[in-house]
PDB file of N, CA and C in Angstrom:
ATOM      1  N   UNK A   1      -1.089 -13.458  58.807  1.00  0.00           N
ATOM      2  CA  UNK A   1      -0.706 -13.629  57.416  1.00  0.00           C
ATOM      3  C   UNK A   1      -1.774 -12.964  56.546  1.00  0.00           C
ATOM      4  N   UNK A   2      -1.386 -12.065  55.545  1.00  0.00           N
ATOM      5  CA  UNK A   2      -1.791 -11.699  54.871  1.00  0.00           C
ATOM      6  C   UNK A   2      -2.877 -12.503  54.205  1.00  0.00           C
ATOM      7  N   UNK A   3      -4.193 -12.481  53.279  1.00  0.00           N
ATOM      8  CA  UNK A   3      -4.873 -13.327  52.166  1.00  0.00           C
ATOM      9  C   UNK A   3      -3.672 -12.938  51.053  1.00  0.00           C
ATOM     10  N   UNK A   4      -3.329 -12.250  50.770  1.00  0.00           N
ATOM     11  CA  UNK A   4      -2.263 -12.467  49.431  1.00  0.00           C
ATOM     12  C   UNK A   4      -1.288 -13.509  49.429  1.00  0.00           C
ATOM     13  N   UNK A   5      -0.557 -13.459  50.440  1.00  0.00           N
ATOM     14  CA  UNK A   5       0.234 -14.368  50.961  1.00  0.00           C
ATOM     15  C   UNK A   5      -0.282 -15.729  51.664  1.00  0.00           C
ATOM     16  N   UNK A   6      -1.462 -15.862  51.903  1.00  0.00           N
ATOM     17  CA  UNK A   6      -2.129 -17.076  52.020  1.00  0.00           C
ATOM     18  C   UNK A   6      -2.153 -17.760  50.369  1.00  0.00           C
ATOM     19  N   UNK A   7      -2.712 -16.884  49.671  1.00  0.00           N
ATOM     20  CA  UNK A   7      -2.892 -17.301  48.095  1.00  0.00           C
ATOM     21  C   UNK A   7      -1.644 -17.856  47.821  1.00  0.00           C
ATOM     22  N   UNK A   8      -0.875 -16.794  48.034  1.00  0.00           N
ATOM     23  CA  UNK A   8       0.522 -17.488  47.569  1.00  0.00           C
ATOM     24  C   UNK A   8       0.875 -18.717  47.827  1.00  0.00           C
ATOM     25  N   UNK A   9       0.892 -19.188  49.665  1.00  0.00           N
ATOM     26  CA  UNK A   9       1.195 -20.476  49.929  1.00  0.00           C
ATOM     27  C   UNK A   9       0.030 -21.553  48.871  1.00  0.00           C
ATOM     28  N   UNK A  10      -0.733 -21.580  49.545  1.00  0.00           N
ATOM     29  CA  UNK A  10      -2.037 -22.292  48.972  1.00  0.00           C
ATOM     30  C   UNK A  10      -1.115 -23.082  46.931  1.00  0.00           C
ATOM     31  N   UNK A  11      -0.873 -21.628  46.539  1.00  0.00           N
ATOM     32  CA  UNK A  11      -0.103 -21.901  45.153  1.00  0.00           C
ATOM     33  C   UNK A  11       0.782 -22.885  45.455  1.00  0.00           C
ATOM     34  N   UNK A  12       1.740 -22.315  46.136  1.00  0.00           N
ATOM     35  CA  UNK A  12       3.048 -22.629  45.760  1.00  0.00           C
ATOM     36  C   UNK A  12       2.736 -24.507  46.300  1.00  0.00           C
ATOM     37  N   UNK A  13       1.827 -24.240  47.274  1.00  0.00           N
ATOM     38  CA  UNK A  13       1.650 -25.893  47.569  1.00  0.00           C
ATOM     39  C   UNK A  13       1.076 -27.188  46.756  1.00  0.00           C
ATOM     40  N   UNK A  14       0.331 -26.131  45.701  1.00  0.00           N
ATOM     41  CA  UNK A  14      -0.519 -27.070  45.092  1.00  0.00           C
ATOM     42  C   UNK A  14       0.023 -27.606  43.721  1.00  0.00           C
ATOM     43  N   UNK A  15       1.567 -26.794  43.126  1.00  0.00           N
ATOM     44  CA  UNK A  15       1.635 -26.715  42.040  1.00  0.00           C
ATOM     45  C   UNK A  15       2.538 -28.015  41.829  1.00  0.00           C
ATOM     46  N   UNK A  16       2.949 -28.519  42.784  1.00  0.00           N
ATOM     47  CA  UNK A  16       3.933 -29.527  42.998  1.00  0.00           C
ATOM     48  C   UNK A  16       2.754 -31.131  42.718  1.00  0.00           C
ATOM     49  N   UNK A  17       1.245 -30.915  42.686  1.00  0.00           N
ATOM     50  CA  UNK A  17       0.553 -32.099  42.761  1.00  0.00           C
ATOM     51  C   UNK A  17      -0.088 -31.980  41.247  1.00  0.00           C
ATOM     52  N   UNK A  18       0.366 -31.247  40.369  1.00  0.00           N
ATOM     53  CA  UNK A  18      -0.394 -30.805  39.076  1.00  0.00           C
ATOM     54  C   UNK A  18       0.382 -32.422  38.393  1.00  0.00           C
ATOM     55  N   UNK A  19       1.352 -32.345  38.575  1.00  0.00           N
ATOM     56  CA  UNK A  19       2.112 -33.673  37.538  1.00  0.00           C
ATOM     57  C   UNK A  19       1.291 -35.261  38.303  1.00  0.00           C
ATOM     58  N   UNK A  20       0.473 -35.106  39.627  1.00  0.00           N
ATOM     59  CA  UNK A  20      -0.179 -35.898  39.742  1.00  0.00           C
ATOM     60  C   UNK A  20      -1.519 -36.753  38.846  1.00  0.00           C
ATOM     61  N   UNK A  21      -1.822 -35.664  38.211  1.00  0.00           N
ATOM     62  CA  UNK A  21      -3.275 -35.818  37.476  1.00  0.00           C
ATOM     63  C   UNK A  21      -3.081 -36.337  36.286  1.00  0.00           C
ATOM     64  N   UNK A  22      -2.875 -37.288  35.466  1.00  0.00           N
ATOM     65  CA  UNK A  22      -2.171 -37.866  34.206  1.00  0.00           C
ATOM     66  C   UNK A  22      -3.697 -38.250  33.424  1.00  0.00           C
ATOM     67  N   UNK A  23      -3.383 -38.060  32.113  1.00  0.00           N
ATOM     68  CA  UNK A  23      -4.505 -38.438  31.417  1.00  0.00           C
ATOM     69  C   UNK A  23      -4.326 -40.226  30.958  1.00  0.00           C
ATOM     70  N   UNK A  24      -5.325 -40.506  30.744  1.00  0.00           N
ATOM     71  CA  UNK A  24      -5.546 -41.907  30.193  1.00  0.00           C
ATOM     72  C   UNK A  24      -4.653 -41.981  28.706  1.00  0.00           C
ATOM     73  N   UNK A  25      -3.861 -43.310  29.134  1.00  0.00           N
ATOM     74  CA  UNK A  25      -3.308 -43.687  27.984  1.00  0.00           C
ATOM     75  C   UNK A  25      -3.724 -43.790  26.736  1.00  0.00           C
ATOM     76  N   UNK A  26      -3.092 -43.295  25.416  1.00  0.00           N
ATOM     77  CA  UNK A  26      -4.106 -44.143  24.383  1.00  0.00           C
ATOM     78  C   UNK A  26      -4.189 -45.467  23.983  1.00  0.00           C
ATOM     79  N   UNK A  27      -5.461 -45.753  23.437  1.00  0.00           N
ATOM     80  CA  UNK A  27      -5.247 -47.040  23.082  1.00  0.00           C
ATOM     81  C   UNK A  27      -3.862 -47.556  21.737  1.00  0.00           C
ATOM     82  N   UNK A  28      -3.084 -48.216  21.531  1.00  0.00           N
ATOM     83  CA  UNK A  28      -2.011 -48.016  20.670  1.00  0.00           C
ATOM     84  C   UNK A  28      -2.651 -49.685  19.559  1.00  0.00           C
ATOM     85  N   UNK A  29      -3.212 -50.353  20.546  1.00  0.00           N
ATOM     86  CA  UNK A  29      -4.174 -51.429  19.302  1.00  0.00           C
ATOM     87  C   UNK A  29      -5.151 -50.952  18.377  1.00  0.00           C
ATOM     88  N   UNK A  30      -5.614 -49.780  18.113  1.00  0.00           N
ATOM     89  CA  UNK A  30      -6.556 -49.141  17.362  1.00  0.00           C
ATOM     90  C   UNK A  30      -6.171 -47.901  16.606  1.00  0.00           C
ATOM     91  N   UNK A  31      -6.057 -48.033  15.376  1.00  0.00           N
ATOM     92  CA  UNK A  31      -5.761 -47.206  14.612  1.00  0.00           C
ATOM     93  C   UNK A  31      -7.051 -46.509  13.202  1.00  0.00           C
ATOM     94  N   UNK A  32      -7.748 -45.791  13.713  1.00  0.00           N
ATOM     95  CA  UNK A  32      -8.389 -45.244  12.231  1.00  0.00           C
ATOM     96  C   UNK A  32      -7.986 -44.544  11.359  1.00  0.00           C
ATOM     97  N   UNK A  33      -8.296 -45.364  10.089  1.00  0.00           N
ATOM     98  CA  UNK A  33      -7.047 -44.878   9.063  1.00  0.00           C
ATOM     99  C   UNK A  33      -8.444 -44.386   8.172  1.00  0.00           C
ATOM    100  N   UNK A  34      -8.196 -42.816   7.487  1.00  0.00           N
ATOM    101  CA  UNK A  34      -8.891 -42.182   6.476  1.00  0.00           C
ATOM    102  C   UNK A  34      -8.103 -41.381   5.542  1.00  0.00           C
ATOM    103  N   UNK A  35      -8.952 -40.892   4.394  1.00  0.00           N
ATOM    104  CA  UNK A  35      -8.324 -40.279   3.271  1.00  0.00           C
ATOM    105  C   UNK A  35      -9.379 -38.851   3.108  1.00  0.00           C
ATOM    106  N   UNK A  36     -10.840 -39.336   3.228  1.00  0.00           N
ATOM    107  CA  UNK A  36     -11.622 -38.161   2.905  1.00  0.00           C
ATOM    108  C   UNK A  36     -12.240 -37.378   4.551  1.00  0.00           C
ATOM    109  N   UNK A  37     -12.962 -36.406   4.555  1.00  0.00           N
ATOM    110  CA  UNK A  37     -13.678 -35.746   5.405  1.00  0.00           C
ATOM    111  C   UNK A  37     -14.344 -36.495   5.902  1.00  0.00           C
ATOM    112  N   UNK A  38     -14.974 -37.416   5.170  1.00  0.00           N
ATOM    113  CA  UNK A  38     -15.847 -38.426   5.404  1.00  0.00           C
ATOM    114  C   UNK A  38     -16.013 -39.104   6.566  1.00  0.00           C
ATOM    115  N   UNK A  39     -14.882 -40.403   5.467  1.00  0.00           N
ATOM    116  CA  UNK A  39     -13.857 -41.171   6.701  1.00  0.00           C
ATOM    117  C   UNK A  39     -13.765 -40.854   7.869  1.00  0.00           C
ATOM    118  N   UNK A  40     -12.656 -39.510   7.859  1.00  0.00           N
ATOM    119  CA  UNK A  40     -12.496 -39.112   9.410  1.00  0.00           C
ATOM    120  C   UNK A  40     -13.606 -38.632  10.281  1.00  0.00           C
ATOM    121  N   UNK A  41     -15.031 -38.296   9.946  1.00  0.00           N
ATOM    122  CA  UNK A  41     -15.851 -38.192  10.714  1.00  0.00           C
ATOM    123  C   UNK A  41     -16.361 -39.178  10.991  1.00  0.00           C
ATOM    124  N   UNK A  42     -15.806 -40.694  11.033  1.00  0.00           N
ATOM    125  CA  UNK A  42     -15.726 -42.267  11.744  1.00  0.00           C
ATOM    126  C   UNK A  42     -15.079 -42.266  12.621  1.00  0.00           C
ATOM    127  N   UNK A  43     -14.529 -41.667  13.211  1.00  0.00           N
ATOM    128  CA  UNK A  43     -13.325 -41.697  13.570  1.00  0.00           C
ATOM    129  C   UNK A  43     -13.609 -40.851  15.406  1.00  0.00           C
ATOM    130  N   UNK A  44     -13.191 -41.776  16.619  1.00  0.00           N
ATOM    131  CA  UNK A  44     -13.468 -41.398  17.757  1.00  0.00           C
ATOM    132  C   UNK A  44     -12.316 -40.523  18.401  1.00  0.00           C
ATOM    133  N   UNK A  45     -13.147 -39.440  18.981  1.00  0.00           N
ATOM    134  CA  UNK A  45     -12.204 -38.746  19.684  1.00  0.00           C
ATOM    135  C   UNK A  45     -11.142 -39.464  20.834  1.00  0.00           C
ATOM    136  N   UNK A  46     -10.010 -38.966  20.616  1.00  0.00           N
ATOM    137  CA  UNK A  46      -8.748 -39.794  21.574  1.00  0.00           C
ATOM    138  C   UNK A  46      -8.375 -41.437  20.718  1.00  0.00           C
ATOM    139  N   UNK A  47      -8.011 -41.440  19.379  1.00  0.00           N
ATOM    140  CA  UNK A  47      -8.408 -42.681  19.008  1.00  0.00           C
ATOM    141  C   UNK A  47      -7.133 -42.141  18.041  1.00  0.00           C
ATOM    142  N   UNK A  48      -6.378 -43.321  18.240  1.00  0.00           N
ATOM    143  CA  UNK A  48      -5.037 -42.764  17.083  1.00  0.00           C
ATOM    144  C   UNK A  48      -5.746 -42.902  15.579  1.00  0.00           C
ATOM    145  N   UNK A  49      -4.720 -41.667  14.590  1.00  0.00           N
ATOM    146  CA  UNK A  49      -5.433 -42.250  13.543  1.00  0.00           C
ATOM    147  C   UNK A  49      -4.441 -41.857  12.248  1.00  0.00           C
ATOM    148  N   UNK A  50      -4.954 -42.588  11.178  1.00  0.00           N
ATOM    149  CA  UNK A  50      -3.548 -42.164  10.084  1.00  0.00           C
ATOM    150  C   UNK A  50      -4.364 -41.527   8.888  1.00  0.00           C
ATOM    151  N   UNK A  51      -4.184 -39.863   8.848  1.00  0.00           N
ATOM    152  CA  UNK A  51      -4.457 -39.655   7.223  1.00  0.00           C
ATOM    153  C   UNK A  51      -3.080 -40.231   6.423  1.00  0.00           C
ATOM    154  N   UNK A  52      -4.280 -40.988   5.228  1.00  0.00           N
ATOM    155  CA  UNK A  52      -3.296 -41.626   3.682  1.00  0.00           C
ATOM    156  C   UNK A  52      -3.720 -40.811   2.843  1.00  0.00           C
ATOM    157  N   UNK A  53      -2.156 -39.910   2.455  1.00  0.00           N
ATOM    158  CA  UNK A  53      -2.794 -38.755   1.725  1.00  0.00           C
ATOM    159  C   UNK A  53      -2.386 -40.051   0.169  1.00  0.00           C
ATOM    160  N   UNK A  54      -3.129 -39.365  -0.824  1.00  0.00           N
ATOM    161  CA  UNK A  54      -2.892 -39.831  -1.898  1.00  0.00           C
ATOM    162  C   UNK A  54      -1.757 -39.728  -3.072  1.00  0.00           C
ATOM    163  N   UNK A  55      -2.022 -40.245  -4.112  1.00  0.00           N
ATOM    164  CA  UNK A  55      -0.559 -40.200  -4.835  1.00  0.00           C
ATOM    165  C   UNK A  55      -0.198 -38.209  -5.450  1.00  0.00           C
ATOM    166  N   UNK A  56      -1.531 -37.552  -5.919  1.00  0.00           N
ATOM    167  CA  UNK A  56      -1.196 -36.320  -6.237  1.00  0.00           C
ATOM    168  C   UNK A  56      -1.462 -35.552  -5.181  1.00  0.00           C
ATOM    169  N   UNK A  57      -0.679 -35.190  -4.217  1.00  0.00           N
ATOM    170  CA  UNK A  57      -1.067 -34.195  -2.838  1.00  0.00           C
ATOM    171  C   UNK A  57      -0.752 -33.050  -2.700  1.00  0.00           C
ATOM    172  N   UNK A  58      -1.425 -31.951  -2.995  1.00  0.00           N
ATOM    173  CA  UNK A  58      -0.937 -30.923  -2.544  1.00  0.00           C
ATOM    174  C   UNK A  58      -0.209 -30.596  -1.264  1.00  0.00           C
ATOM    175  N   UNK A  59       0.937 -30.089  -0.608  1.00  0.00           N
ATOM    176  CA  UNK A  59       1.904 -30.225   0.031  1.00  0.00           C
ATOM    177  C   UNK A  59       1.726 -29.444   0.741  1.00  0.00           C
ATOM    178  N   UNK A  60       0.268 -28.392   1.111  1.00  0.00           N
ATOM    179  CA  UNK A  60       0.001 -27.935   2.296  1.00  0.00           C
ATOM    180  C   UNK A  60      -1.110 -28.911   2.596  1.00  0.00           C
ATOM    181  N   UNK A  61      -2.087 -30.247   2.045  1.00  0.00           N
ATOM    182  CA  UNK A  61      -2.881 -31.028   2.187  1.00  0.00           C
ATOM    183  C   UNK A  61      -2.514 -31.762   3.920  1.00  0.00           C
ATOM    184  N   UNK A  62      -1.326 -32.224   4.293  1.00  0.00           N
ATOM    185  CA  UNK A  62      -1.363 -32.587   4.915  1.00  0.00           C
ATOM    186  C   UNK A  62      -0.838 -31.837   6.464  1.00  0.00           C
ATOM    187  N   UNK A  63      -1.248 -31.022   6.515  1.00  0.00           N
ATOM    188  CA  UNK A  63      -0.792 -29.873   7.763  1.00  0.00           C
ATOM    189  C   UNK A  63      -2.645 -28.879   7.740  1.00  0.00           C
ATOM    190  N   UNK A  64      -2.762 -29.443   6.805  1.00  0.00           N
ATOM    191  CA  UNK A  64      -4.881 -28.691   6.883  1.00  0.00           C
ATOM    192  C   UNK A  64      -5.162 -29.774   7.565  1.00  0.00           C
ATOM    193  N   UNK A  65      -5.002 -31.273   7.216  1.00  0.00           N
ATOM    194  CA  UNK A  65      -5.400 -32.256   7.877  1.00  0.00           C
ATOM    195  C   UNK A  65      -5.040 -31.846   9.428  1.00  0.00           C
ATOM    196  N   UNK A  66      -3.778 -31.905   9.771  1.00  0.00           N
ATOM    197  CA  UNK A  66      -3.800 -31.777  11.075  1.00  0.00           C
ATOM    198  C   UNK A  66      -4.751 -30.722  12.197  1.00  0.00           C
ATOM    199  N   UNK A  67      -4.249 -29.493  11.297  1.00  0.00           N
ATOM    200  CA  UNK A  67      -5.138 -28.556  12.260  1.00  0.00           C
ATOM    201  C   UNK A  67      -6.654 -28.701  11.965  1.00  0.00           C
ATOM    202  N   UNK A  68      -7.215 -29.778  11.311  1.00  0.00           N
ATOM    203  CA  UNK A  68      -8.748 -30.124  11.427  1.00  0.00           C
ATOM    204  C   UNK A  68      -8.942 -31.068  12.589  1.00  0.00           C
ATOM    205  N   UNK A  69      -8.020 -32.302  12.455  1.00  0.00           N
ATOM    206  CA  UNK A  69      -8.314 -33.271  13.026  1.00  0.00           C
ATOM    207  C   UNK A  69      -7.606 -33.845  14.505  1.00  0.00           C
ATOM    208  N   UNK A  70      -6.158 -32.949  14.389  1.00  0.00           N
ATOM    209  CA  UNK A  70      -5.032 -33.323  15.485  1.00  0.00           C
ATOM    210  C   UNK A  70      -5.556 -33.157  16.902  1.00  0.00           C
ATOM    211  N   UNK A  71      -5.246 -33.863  17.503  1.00  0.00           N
ATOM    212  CA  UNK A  71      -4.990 -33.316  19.199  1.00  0.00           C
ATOM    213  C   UNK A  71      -4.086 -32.694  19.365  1.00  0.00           C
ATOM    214  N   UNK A  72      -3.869 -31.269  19.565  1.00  0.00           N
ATOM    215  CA  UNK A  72      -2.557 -31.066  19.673  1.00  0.00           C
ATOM    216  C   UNK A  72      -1.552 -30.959  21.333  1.00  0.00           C
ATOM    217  N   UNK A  73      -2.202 -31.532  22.050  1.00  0.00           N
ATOM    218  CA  UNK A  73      -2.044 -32.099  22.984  1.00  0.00           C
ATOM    219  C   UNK A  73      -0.913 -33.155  23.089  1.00  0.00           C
ATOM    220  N   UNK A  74      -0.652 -33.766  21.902  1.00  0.00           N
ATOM    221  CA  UNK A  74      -0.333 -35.402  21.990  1.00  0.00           C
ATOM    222  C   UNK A  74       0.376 -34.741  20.480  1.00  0.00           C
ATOM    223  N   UNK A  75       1.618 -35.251  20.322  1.00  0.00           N
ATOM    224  CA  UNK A  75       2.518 -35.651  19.215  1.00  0.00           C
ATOM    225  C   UNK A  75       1.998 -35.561  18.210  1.00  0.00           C
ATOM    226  N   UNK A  76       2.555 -34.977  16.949  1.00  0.00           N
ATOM    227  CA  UNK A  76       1.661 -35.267  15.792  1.00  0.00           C
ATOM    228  C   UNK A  76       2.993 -35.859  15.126  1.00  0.00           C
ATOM    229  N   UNK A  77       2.491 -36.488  14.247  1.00  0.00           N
ATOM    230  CA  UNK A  77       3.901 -36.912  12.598  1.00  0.00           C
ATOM    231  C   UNK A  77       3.234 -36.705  11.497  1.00  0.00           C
ATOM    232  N   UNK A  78       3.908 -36.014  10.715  1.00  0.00           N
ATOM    233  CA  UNK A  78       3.341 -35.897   9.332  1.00  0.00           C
ATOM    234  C   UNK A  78       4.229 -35.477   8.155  1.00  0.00           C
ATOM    235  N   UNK A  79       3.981 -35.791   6.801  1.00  0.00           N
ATOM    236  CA  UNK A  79       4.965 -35.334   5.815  1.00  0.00           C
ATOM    237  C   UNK A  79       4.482 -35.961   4.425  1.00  0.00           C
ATOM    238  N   UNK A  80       4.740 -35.641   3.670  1.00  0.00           N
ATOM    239  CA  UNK A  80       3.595 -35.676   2.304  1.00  0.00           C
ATOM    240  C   UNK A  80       3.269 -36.995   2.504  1.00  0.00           C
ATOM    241  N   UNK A  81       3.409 -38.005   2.641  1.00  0.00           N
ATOM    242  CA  UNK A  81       2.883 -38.933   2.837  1.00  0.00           C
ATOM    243  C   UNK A  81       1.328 -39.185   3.471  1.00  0.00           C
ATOM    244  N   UNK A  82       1.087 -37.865   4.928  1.00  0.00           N
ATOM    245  CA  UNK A  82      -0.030 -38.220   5.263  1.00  0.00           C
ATOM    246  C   UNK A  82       0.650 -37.640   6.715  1.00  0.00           C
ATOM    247  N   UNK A  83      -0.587 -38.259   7.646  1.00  0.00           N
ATOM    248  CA  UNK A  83      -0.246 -37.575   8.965  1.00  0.00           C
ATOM    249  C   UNK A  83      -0.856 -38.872   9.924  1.00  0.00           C
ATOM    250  N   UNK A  84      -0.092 -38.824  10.640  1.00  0.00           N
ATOM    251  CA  UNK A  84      -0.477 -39.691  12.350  1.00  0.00           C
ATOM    252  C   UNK A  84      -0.827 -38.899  13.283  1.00  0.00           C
ATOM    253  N   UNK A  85      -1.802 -39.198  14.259  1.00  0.00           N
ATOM    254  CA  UNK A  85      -2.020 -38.495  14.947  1.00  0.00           C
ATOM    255  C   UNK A  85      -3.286 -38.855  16.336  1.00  0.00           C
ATOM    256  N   UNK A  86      -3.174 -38.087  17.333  1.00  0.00           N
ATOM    257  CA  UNK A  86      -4.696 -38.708  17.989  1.00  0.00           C
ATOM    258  C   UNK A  86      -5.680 -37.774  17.692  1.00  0.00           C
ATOM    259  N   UNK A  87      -7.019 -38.266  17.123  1.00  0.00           N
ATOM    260  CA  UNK A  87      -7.801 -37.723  16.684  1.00  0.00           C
ATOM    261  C   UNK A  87      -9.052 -36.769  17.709  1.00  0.00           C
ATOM    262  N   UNK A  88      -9.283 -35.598  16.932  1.00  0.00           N
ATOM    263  CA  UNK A  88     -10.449 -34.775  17.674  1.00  0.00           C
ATOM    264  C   UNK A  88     -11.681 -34.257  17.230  1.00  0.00           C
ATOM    265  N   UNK A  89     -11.944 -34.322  17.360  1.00  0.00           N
ATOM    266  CA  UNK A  89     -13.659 -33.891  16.655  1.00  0.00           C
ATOM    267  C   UNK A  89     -13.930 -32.521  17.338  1.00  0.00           C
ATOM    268  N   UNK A  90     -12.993 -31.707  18.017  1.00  0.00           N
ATOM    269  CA  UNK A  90     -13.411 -30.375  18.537  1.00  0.00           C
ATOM    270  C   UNK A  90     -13.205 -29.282  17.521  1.00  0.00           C
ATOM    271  N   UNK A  91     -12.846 -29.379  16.216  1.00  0.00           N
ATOM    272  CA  UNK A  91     -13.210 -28.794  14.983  1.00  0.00           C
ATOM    273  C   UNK A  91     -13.371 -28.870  14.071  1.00  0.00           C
ATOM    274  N   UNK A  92     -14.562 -30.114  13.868  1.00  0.00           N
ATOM    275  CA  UNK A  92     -15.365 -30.669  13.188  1.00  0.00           C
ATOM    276  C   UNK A  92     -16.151 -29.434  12.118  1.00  0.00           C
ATOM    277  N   UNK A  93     -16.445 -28.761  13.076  1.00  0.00           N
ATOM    278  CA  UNK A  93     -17.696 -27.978  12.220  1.00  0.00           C
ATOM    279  C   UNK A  93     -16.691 -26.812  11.424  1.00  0.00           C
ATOM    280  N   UNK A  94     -15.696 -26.803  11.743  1.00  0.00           N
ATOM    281  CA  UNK A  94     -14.390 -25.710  11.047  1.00  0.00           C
ATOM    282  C   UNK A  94     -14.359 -26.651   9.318  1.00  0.00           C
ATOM    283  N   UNK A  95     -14.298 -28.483   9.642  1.00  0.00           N
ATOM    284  CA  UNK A  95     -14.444 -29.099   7.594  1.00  0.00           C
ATOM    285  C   UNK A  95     -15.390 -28.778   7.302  1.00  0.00           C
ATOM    286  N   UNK A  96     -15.338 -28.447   6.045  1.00  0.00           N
ATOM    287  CA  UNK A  96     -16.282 -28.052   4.694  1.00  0.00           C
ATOM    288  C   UNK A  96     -15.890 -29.217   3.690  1.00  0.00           C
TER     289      UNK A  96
END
């Protein structure tokens, strides 16, 4: 047998155990809820969390929130109201 065709098997065998490896649930009792930059830098990675956007919101305000703070890994909800989401701190240093 070929090494190409070794690779191949080796693949084709392993790809069937990928849906084995599951990440940790989130916690769904813990919710950090923020409004400013601030706030959300309280706020733990993998940790659900709710921006409360305020009463005058600019209507791209809450979709900047996400791509600062979202996992996008995991579901997001959002709509002028504000955004839900599980939180990340992997582009932290991207808020000003």
């Amino acid at each position: 047998m070929t090494p190409l065709k070794k690779l191949a098997l080796i693949g084709l065998v392993a790809l069937p155990l990928v849906g084995c490896m599951k990440e940790e649930p989130i916690d769904q009792a813990v919710l950090c809820t923020y409004s400013t930059d601030a706030e959300a830098k309280l706020c733990k990675p993998g940790q659900m969390s709710w921006f409360k956007a305020g009463k005058a919101v600019n209507q791209s305000l809450p979709l900047s929130v996400a791509a600062a703070y979202c996992d996008f890994n995991h579901q997001v909800m959002y709509n002028e109201a504000g955004v839900i989401c599980v939180f990340t701190d992997k582009r932290l240093s991207m808020v000003k």
